[in-house]
N, C-alpha and C. Protein backbone atom coordinates (compact mmCIF):
# COMPACT_ATOMS: atom_id res chain seq x y z
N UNK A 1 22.23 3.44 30.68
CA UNK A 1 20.91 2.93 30.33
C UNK A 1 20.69 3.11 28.85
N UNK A 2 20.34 1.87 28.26
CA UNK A 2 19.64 2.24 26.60
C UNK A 2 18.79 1.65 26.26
N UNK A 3 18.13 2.37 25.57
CA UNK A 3 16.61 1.57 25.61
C UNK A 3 16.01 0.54 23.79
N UNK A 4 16.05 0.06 23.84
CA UNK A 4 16.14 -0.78 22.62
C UNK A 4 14.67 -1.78 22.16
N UNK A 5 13.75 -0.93 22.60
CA UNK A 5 12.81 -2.08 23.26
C UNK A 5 12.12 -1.49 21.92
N UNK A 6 11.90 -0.94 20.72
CA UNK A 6 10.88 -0.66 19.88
C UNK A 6 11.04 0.67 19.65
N UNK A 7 11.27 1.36 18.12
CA UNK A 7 11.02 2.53 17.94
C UNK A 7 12.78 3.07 17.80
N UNK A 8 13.05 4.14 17.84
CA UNK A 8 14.17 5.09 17.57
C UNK A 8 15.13 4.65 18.61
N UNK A 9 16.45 3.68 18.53
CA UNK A 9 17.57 3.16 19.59
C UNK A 9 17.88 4.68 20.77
N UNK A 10 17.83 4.79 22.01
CA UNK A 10 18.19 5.81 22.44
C UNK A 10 19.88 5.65 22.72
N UNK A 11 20.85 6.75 23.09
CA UNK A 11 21.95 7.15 23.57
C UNK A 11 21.95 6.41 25.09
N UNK A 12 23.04 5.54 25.17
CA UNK A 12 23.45 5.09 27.02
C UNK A 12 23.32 6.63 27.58
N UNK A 13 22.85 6.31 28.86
CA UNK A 13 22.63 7.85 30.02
C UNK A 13 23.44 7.12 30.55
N UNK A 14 23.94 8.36 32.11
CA UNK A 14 24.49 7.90 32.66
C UNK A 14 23.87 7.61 34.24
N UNK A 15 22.80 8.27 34.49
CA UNK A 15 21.61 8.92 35.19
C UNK A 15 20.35 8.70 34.71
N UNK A 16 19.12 8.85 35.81
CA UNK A 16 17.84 8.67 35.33
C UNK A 16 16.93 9.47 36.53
N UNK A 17 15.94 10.13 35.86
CA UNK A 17 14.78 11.03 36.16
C UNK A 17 13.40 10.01 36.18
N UNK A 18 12.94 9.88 37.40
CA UNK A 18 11.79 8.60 36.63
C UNK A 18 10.41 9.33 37.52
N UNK A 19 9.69 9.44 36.75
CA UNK A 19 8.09 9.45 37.01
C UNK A 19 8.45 10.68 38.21
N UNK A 20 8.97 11.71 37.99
CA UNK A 20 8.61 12.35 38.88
C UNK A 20 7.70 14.10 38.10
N UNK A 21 7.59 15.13 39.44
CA UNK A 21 7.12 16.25 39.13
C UNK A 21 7.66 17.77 38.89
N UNK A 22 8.16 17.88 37.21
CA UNK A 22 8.39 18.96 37.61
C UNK A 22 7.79 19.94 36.29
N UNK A 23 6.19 20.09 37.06
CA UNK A 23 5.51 21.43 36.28
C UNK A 23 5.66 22.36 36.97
N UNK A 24 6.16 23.29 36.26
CA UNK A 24 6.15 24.64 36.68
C UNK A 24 7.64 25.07 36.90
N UNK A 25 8.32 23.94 37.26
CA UNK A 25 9.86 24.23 37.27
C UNK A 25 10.63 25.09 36.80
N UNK A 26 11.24 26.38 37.10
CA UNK A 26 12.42 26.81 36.25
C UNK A 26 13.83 26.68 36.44
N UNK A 27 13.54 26.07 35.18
CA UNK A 27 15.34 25.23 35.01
C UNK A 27 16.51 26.35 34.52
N UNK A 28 16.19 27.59 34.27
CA UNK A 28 17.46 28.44 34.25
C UNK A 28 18.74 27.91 34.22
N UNK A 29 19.27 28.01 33.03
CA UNK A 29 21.20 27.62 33.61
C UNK A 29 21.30 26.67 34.38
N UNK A 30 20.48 25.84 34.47
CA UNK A 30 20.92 24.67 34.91
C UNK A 30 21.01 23.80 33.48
N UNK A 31 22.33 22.33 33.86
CA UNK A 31 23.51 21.68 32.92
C UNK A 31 22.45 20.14 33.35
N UNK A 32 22.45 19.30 32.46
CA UNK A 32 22.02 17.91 32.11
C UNK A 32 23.13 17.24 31.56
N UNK A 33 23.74 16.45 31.80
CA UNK A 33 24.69 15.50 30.74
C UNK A 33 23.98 13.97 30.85
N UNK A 34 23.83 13.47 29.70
CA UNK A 34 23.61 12.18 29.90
C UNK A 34 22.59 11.60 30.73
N UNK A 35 21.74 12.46 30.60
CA UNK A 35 20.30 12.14 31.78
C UNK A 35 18.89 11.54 31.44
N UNK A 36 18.50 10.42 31.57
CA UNK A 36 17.45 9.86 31.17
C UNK A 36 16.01 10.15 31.82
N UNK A 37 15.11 10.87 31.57
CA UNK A 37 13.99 11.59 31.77
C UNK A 37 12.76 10.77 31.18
N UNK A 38 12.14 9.81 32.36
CA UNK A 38 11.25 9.10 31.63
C UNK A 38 9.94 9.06 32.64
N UNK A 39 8.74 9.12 32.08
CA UNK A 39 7.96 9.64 32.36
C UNK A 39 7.94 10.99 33.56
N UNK A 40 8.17 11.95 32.93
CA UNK A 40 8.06 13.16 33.63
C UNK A 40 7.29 14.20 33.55
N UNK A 41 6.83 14.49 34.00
CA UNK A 41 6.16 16.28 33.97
C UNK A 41 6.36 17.31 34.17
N UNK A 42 7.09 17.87 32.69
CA UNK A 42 7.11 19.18 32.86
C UNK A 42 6.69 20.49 32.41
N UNK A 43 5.54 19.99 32.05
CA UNK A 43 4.41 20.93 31.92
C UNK A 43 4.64 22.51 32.57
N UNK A 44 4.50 22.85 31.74
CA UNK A 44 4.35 24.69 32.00
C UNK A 44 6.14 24.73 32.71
N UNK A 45 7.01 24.04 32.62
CA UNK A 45 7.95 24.05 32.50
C UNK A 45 8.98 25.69 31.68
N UNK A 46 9.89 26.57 32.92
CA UNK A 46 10.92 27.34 31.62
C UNK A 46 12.03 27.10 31.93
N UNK A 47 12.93 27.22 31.02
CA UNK A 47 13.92 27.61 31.15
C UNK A 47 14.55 28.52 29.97
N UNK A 48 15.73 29.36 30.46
CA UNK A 48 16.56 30.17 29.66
C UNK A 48 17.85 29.77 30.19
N UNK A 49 19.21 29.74 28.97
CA UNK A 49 20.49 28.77 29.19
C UNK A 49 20.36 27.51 29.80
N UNK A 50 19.60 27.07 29.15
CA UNK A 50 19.66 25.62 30.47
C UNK A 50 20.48 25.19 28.98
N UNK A 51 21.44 23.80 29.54
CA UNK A 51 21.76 23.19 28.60
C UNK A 51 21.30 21.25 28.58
N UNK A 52 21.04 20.51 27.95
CA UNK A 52 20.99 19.18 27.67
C UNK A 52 21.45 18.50 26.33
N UNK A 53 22.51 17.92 27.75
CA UNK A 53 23.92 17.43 26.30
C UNK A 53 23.45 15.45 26.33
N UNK A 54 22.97 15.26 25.19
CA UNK A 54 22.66 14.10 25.18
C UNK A 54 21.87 12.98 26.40
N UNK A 55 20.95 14.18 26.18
CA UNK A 55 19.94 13.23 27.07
C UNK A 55 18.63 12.63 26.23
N UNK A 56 17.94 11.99 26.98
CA UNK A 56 17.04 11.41 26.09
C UNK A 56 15.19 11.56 27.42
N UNK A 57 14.41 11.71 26.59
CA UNK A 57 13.28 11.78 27.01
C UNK A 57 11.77 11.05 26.76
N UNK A 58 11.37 10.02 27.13
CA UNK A 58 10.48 9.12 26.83
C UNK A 58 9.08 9.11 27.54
N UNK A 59 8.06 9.15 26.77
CA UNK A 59 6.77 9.51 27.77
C UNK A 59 6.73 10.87 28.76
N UNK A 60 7.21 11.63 28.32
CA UNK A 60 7.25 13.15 29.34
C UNK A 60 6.28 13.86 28.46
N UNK A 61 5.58 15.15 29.73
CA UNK A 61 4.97 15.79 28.93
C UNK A 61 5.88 17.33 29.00
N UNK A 62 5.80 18.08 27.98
CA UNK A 62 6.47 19.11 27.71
C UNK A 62 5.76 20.16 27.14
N UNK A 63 3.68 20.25 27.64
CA UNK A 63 2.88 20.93 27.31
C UNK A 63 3.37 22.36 27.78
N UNK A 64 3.64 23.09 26.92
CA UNK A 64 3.07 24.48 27.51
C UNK A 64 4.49 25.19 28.37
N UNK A 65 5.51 24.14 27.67
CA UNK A 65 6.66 24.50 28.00
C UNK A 65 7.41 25.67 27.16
N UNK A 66 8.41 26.27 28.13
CA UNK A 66 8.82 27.72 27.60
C UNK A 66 10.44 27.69 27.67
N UNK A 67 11.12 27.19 26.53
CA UNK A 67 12.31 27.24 26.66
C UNK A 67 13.32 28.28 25.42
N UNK A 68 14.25 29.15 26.44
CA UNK A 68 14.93 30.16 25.96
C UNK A 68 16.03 30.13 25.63
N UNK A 69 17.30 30.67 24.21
CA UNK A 69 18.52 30.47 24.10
C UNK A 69 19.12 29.14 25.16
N UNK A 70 18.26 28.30 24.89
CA UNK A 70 18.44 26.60 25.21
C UNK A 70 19.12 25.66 24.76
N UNK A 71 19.88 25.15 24.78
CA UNK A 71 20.52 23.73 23.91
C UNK A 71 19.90 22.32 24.70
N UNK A 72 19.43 21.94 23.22
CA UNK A 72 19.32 20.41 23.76
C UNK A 72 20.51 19.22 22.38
N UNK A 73 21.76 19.13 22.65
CA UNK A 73 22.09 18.56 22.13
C UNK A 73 22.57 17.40 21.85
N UNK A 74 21.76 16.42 20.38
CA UNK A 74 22.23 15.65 20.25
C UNK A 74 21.13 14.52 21.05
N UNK A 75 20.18 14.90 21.58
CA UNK A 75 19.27 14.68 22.53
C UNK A 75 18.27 13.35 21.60
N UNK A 76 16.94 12.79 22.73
CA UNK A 76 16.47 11.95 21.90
C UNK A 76 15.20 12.29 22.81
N UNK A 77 13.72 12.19 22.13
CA UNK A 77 12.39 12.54 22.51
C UNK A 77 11.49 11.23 21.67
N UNK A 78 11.06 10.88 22.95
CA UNK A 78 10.58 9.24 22.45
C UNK A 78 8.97 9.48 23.01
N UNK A 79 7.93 9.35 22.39
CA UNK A 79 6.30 9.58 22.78
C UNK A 79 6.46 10.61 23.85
N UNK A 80 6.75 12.14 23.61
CA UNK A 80 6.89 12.71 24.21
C UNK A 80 6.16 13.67 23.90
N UNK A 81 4.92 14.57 24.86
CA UNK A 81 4.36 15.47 24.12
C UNK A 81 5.17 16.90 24.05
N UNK A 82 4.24 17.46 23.39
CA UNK A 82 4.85 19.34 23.22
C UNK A 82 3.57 20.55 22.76
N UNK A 83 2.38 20.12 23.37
CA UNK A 83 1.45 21.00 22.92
C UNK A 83 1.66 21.81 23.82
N UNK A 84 1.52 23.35 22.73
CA UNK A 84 1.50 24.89 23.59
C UNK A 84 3.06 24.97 23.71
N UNK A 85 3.82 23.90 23.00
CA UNK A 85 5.41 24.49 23.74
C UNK A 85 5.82 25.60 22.80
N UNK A 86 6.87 26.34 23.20
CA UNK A 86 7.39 27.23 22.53
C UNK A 86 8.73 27.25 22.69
N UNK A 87 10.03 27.56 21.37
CA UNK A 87 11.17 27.18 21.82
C UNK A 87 11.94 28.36 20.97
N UNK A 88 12.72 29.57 22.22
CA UNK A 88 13.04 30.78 20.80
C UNK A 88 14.50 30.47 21.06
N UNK A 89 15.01 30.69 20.38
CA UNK A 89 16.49 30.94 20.16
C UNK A 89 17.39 29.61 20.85
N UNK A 90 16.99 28.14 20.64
CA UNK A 90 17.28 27.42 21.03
C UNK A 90 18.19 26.61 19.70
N UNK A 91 19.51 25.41 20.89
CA UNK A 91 20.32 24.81 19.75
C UNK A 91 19.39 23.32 19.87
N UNK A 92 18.82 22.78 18.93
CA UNK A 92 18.66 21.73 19.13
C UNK A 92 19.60 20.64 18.03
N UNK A 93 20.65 21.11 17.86
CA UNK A 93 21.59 19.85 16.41
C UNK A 93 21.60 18.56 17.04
N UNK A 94 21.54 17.91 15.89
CA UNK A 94 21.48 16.17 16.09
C UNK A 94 20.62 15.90 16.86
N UNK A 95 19.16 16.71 17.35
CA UNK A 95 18.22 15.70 18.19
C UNK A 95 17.40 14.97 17.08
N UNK A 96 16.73 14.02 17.82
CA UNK A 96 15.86 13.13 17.48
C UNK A 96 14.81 12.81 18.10
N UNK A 97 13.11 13.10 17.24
CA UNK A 97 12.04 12.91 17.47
C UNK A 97 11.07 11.73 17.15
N UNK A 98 11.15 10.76 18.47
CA UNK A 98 10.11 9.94 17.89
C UNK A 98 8.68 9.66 18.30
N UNK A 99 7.97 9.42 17.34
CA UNK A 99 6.50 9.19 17.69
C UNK A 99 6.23 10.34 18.86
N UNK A 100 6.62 11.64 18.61
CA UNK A 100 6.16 12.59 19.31
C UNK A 100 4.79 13.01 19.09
N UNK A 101 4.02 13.87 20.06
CA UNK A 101 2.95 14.89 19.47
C UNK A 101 3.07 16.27 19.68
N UNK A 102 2.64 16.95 18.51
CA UNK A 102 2.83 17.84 18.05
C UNK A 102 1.95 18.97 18.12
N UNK A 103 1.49 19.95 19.01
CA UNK A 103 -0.04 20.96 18.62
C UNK A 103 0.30 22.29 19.39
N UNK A 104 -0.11 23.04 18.40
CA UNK A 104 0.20 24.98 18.74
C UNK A 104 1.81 25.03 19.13
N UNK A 105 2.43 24.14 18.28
CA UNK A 105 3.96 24.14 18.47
C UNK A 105 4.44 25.57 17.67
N UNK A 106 5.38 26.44 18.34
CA UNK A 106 5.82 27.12 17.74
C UNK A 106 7.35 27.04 18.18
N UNK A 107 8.44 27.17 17.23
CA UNK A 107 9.63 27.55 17.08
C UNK A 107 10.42 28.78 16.39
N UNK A 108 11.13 29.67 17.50
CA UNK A 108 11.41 30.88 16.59
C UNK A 108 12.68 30.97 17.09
N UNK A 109 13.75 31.09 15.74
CA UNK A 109 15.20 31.23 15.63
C UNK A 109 15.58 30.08 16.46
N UNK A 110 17.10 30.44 16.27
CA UNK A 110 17.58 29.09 16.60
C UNK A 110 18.12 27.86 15.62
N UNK A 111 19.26 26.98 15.97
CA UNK A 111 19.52 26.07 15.09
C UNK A 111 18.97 24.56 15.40
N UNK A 112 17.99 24.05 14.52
CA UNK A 112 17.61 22.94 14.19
C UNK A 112 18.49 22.02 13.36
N UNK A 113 19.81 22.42 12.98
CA UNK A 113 20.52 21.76 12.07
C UNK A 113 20.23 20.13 12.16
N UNK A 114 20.52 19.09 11.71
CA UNK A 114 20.64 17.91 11.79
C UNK A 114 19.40 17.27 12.80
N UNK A 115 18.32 17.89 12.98
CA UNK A 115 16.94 17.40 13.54
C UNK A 115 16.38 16.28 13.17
N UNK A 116 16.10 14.84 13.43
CA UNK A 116 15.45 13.97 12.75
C UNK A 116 13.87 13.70 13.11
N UNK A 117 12.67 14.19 12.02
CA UNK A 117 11.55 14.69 12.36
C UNK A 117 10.92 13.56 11.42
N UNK A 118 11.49 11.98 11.42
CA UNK A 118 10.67 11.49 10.18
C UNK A 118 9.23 11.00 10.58
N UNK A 119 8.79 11.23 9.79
CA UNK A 119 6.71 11.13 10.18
C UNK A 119 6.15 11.81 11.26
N UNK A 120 6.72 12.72 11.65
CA UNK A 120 6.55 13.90 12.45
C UNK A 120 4.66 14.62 12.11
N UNK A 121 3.99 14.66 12.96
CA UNK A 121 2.78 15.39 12.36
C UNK A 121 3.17 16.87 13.26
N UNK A 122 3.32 17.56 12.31
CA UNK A 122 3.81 18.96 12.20
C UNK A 122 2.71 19.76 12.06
N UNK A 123 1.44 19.32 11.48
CA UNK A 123 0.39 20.64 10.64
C UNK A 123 -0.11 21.62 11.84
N UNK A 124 -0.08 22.93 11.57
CA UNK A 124 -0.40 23.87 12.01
C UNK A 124 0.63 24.09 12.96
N UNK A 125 1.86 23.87 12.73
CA UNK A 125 3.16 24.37 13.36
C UNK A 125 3.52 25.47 13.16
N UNK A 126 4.85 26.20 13.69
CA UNK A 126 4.69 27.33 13.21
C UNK A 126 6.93 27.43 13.47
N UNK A 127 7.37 27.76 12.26
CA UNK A 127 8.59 27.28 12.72
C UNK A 127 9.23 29.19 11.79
N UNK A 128 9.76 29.71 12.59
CA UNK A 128 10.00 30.96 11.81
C UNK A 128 11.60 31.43 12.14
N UNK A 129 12.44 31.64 10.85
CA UNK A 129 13.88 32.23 10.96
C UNK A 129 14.45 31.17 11.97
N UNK A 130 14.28 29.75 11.41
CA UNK A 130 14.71 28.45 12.04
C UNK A 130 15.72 27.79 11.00
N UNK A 131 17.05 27.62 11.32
CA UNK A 131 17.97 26.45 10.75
C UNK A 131 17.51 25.17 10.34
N UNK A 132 16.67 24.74 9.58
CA UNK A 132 16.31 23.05 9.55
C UNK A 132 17.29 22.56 8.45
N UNK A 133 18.96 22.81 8.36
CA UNK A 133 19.39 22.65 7.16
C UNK A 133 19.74 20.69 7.42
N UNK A 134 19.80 20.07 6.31
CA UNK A 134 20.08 18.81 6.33
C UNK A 134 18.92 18.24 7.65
N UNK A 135 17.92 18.42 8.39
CA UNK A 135 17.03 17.86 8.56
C UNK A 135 16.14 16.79 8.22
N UNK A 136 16.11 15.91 8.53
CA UNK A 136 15.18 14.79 8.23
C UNK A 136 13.30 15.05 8.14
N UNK A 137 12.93 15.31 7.28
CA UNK A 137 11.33 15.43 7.76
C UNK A 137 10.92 14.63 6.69
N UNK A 138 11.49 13.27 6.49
CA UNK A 138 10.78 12.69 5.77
C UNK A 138 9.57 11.97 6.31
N UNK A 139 8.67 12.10 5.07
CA UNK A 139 7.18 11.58 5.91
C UNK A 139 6.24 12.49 6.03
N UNK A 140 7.01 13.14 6.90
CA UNK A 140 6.44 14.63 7.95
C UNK A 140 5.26 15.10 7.17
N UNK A 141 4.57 15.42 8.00
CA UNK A 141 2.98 15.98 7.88
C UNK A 141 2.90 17.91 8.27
N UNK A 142 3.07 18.30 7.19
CA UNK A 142 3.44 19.72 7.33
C UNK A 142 1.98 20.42 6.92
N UNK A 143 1.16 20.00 7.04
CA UNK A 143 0.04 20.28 5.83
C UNK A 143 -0.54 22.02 6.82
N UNK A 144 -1.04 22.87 6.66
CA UNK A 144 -1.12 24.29 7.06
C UNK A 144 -0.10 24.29 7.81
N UNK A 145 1.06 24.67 8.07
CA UNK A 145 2.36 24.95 9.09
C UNK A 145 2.73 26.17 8.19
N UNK A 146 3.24 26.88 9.16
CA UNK A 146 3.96 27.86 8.80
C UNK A 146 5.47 27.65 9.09
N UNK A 147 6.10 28.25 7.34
CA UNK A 147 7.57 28.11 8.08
C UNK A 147 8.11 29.39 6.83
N UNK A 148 8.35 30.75 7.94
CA UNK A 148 8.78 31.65 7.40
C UNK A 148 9.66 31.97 8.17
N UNK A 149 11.01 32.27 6.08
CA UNK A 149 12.47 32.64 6.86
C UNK A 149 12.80 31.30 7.15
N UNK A 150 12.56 29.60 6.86
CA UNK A 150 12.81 28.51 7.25
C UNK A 150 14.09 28.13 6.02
N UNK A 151 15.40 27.48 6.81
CA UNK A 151 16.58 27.39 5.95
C UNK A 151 16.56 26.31 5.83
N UNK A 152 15.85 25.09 4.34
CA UNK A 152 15.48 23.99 3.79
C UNK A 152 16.49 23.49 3.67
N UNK A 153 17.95 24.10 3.30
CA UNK A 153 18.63 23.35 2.24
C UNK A 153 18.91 22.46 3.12
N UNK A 154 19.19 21.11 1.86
CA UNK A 154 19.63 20.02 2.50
C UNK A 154 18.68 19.08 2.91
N UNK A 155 17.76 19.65 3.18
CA UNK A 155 16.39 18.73 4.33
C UNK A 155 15.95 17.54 3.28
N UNK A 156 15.48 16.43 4.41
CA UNK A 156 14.81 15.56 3.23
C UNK A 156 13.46 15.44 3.47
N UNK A 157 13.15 15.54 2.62
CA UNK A 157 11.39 16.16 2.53
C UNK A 157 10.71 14.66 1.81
N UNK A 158 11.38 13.25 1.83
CA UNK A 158 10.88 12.68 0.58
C UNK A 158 9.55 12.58 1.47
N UNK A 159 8.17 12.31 0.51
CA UNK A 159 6.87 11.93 0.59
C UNK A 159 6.70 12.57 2.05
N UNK A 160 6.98 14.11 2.10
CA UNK A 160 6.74 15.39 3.09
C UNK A 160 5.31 16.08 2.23
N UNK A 161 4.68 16.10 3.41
CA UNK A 161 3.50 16.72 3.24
C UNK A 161 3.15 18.08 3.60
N UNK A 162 3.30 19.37 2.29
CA UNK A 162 3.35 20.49 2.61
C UNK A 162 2.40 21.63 1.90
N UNK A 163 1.02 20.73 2.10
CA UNK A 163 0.34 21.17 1.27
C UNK A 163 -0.44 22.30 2.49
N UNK A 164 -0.88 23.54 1.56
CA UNK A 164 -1.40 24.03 2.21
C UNK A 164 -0.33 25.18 3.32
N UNK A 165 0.72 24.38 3.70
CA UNK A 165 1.97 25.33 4.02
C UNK A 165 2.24 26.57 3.46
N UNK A 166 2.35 27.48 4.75
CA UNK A 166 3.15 28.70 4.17
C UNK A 166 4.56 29.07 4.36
N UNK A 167 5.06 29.01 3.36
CA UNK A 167 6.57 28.74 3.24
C UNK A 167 7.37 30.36 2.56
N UNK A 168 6.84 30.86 2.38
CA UNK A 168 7.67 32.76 1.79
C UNK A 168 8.33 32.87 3.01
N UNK A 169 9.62 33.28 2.33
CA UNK A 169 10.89 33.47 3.14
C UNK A 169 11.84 32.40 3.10
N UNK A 170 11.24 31.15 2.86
CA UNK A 170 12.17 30.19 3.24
C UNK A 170 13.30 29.47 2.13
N UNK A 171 13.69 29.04 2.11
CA UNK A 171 15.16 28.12 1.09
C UNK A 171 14.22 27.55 0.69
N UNK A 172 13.94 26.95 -0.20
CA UNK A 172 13.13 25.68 -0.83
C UNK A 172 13.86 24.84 -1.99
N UNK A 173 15.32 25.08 -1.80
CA UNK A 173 16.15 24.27 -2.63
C UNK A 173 15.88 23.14 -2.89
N UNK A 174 15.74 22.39 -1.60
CA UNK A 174 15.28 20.93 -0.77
C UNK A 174 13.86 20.39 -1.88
N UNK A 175 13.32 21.01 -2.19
CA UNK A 175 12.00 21.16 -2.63
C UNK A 175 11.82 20.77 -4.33
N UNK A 176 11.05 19.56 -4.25
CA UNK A 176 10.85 19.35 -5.71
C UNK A 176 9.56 19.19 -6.14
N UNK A 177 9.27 20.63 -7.00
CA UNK A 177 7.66 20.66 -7.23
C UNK A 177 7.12 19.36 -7.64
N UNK A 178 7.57 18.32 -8.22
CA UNK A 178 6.72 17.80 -9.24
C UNK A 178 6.55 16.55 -7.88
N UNK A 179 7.74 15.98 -7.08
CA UNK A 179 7.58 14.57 -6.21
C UNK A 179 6.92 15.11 -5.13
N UNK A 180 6.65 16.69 -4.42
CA UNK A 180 6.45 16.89 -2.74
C UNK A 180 4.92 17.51 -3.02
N UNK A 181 4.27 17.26 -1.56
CA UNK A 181 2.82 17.55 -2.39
C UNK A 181 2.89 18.95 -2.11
N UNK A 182 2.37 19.93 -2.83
CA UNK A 182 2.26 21.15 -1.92
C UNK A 182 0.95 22.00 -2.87
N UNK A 183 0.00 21.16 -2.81
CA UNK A 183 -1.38 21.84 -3.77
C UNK A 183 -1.68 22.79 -2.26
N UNK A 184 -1.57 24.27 -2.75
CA UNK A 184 -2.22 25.18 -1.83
C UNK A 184 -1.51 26.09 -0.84
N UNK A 185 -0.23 25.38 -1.15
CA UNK A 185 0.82 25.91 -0.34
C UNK A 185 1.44 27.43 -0.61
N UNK A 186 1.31 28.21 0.01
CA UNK A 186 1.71 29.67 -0.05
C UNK A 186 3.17 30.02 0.22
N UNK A 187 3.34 30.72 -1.23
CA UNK A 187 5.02 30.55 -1.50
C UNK A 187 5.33 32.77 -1.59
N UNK A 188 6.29 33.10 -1.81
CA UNK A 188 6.35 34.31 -2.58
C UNK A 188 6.92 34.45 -4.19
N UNK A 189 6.91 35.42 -4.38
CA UNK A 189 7.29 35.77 -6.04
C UNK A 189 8.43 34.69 -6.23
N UNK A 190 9.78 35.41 -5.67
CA UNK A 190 10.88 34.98 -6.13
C UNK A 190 11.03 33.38 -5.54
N UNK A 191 10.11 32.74 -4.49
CA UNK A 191 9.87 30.97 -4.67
C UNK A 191 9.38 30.58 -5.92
N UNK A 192 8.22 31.56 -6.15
CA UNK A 192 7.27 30.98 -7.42
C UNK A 192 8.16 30.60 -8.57
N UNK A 193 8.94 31.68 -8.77
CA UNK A 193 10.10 31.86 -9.90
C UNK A 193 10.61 30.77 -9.86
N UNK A 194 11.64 30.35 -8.63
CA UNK A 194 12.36 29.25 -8.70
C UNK A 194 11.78 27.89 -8.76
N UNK A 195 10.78 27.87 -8.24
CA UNK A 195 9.75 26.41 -8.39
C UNK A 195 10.13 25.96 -10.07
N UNK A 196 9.16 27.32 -10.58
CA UNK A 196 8.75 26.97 -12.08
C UNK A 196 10.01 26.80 -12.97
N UNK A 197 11.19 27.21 -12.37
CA UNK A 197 12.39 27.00 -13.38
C UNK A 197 12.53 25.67 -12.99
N UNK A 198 12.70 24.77 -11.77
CA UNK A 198 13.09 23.63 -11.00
C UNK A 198 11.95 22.54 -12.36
N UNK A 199 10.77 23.24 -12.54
CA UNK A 199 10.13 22.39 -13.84
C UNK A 199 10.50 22.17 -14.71
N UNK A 200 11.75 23.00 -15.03
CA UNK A 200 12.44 23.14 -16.33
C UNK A 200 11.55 24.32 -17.82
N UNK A 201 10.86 24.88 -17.04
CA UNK A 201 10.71 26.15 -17.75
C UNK A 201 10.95 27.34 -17.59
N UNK A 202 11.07 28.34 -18.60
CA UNK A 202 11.84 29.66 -18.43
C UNK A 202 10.78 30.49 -18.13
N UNK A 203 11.36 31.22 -17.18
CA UNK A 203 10.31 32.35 -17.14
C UNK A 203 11.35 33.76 -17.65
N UNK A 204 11.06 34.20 -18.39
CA UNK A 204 11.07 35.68 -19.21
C UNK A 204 9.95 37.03 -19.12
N UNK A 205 10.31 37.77 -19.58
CA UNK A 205 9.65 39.21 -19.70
C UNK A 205 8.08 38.95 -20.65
N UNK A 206 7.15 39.62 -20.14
CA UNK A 206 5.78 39.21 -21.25
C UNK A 206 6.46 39.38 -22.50
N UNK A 207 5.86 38.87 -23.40
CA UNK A 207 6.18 38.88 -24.78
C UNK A 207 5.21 40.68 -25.52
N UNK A 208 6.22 41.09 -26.20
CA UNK A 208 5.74 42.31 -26.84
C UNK A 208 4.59 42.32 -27.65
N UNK A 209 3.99 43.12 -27.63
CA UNK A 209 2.48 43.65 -28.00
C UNK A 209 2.82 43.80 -29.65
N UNK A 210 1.81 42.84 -30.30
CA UNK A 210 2.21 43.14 -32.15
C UNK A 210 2.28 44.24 -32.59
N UNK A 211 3.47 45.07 -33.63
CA UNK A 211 2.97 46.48 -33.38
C UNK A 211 1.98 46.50 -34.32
C-alpha cells in the first residue's frame, strides 16, 4: 500500500491496521514490519521494546501515549496527533512527520538522528539529552520549547523559529545568529560566547583599568 494522494509520499506496507481500537493497549516487545496504521486509536497507549520498522501512520491519535527504549524506524506520521505523548529513550532515525500536532510533547534521550520535522509546530515542547543531529526542522515553530542537552549539529533550522526557546546545553553549531530568529531565547555562557564569535566578533578579557 502507498499513499500518494497529497502531502509527504508514504513507504509501500505490506499490511494494514484500519479504524480500529487500541487505547490503552500495551504493546510491550511486540515487532511491526511494514504496517499501515490508519485511522487508529491509541490513546493512552504504552509500550517498552516494542519495535516499528517502517511503518507508516495516518490520522491516528497518539494522545497521552507512553513509549519506552522504543524504535520506530524509518517510519512515516501523516495528520497524526501526539498531545500528552511522551517518548524516553526511544530510536526514532529516518522518521518522518507530516502535518502532525504537537502539545505537552515531551522527548527524553534517545536518537532522533535523521527526523524530518519541516513546519512542525513544536512551541512549548520539551526535547532533553535528544540526538536531533542532521534533522530537518526547517520551518519548525520552536518558539518557548525547551531543548536541553539537544545535539543540533547538522540540523536544518532554515527560517526555524526559536525564539523565546531554551536551548543551554545544547550544540548550536547548526545555528546562525544573524538568519534564525531567536529574540528571547535562553542560551548559557559558553552558547553566548560562541553565538557572538559566529558574528565575527572577539570576545576577550575586560580591558585594563588606566593606571
Amino acid at each position: 500500500m502507498a499513499d500518494r494522494r497529497g502531502g509527504t509520499p508514504t513507504p509501500p506496507t505490506d499490511s494494514e491496521v484500519v479504524n480500529e481500537r487500541w487505547d490503552g493497549e500495551d504493546l510491550s516487545g511486540r515487532t511491526f514490519t511494514r504496517v499501515a496504521f490508519v485511522d487508529v486509536d491509541l490513546t493512552e497507549a504504552t509500550a517498552a521494546g516494542a519495535t516499528f520498522d517502517e511503518c507508516t501512520f495516518r490520522d491516528c491519535d497518539l494522545n497521552a501515549t507512553r513509549f519506552t527504549d522504543s524504535g520506530f524506524l524509518n517510519c512515516t506520521f501523516t495528520k497524526s496527533s501526539f498531545f500528552g505523548a511522551r517518548f524516553e529513550g526511544c530510536k526514532l532515525v529516518g522518521s518522518m512527520f507530516d502535518r502532525c500536532r504537537f502539545g505537552s510533547f515531551e522527548v527524553v534521550g534517545g536518537s532522533w538522528h535523521l527526523v524530518g520535522l519541516p513546519g512542525a509546530d513544536l512551541r512549548r515542547t520539551v526535547f532533553r539529552r535528544v540526538d536531533l543531529r542532521e534533522a530537518d526542522l526547517t520551518g519548525a515553530r520552536l518558539n518557548d520549547a525547551t531543548l536541553h542537552h539537544v545535539d543540533l549539529a547538522g540540523a536544518w533550522l532554515h527560517q526555524a523559529d526559536l525564539s523565546g526557546a531554551d536551548l543551554r546545553g545544547s550544540d548550536l553549531s547548526a545555528v546562525d545568529p544573524v538568519a534564525h530568529q531567536l529574540r528571547k531565547a535562553v542560551v548559557d555562557l559558553d552558547q553566548a560566547v560562541a553565538l557572538v564569535r559566529a558574528l565575527g566578533l572577539k570576545v576577550e578579557e575586560d580591558a585594563p583599568l588606566d593606571p
